[in-house]
C-alpha atoms as a PDB file:
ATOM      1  CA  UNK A   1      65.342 138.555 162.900  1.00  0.00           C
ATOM      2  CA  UNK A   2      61.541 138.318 161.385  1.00  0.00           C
ATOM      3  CA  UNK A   3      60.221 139.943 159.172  1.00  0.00           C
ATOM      4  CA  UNK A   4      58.211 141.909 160.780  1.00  0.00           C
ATOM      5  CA  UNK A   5      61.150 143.134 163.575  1.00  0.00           C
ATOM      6  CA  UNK A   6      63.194 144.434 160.496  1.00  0.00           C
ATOM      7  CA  UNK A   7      60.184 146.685 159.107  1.00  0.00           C
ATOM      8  CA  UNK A   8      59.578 148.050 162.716  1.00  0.00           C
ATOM      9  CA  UNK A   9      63.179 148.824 162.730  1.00  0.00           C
ATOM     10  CA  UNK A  10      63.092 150.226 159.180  1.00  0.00           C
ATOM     11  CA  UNK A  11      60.329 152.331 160.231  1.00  0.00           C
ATOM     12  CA  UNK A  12      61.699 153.540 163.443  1.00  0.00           C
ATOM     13  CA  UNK A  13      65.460 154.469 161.472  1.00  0.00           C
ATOM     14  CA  UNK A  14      63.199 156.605 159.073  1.00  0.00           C
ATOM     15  CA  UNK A  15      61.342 158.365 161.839  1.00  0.00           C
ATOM     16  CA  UNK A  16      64.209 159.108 163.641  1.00  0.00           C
ATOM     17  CA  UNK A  17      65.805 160.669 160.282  1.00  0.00           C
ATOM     18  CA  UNK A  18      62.734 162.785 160.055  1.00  0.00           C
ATOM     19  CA  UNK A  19      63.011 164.060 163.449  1.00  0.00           C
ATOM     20  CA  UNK A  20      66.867 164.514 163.497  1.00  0.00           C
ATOM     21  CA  UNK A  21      67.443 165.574 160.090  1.00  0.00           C
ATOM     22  CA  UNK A  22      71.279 165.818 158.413  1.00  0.00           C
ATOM     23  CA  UNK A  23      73.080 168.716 159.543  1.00  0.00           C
ATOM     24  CA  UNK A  24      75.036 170.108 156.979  1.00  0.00           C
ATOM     25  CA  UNK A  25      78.739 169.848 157.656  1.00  0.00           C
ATOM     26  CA  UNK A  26      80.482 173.059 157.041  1.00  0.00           C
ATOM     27  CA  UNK A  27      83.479 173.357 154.825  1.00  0.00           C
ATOM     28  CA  UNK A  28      84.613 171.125 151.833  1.00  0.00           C
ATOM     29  CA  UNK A  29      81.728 168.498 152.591  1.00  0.00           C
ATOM     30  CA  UNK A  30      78.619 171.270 151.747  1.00  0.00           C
ATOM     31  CA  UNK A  31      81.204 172.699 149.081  1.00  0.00           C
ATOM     32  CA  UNK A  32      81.182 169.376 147.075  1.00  0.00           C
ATOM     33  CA  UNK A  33      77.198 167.973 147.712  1.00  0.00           C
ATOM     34  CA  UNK A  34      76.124 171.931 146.575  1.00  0.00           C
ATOM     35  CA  UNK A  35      78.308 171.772 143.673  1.00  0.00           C
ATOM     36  CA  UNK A  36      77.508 168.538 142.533  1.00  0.00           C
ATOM     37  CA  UNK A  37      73.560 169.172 143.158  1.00  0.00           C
ATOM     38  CA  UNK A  38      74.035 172.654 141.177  1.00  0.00           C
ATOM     39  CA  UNK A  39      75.742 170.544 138.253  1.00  0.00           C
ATOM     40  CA  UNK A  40      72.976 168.328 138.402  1.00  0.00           C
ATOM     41  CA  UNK A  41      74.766 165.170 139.260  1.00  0.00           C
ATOM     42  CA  UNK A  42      74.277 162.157 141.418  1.00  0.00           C
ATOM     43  CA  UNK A  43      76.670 160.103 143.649  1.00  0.00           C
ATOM     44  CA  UNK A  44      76.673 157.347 140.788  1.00  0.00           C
ATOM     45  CA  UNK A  45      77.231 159.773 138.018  1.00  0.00           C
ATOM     46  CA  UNK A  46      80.164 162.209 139.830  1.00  0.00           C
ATOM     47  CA  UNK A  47      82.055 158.965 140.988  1.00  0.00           C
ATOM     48  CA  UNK A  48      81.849 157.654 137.465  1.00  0.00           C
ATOM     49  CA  UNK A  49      83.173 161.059 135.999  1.00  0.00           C
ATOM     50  CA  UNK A  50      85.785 160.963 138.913  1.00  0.00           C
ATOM     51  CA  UNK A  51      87.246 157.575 137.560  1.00  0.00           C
ATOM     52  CA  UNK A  52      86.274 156.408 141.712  1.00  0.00           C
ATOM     53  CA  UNK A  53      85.383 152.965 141.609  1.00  0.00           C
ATOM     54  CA  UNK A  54      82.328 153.071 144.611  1.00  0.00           C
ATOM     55  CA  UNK A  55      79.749 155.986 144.871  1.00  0.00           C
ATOM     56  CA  UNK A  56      79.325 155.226 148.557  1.00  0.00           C
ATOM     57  CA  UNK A  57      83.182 157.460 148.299  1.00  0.00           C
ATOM     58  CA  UNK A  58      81.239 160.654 147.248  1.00  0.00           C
ATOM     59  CA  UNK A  59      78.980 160.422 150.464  1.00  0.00           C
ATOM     60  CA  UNK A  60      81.555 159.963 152.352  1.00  0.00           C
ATOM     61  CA  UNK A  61      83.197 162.979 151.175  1.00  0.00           C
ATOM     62  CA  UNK A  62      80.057 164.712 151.457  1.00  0.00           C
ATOM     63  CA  UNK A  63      79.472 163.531 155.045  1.00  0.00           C
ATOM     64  CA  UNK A  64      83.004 164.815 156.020  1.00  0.00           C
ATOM     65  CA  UNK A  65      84.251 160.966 156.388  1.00  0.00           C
ATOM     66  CA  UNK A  66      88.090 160.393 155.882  1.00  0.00           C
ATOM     67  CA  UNK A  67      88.468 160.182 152.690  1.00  0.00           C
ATOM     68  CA  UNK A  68      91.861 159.620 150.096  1.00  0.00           C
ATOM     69  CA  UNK A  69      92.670 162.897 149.440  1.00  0.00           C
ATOM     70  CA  UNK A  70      93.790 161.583 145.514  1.00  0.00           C
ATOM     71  CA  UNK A  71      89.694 160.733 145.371  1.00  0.00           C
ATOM     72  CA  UNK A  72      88.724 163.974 147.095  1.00  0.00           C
ATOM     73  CA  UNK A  73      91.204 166.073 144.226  1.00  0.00           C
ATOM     74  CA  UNK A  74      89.639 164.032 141.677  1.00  0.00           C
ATOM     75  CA  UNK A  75      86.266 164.851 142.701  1.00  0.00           C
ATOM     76  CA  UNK A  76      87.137 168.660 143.430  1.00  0.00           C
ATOM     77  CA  UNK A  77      88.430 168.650 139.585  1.00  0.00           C
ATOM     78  CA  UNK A  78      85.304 167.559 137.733  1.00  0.00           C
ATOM     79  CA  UNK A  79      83.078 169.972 139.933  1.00  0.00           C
ATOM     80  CA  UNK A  80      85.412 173.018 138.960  1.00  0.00           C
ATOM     81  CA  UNK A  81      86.737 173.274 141.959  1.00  0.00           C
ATOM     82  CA  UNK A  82      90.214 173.809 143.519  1.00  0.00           C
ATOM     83  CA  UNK A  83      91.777 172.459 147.170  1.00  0.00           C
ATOM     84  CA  UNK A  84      94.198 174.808 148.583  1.00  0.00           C
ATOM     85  CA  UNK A  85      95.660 174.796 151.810  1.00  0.00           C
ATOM     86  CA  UNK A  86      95.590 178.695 153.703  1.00  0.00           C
ATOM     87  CA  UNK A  87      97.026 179.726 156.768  1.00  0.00           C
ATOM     88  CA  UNK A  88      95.317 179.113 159.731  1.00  0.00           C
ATOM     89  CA  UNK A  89      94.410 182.722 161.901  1.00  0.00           C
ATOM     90  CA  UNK A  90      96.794 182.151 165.479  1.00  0.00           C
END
């Protein structure tokens, strides 16, 4: 691939963000990024805090990818927050 095809295809992956943008997932995903926003922090800087080795693991969470629920506790802990399990309504 040229140069030039990847910038057309960088270009057309950042239009097509701008039209579609990121819907917020509901649940422990928005819980986490507004937390971590509100305190301030960055992917980088929460992972670091979180002893997880790779930032890319705090998007993930944040995006509502699987995730090792020992990294999402660990995150949930330096935000302040707690994971509990509740009934579900039948």
């Amino acid at each position: 691939m040229g140069a030039a095809s990847a910038g057309k295809r960088a270009n057309t992956k950042h239009e097509l963000a701008l039209l579609f943008p990121r819907l917020a997932i509901p649940g422990i995903p928005i819980k986490i990024r507004q937390a971590r926003e509100t305190q301030g922090l960055t992917w980088y800087a929460l992972a670091k805090l979180a002893g997880i080795p790779n930032q890319a693991t705090i998007r993930d969470i944040e995006q509502g990818k699987d995730v090792k629920l020992s990294n999402l506790q660990a995150v949930a802990d330096e935000l302040g927050l707690k994971l509990e399990l509740v009934e579900q309504a039948v």
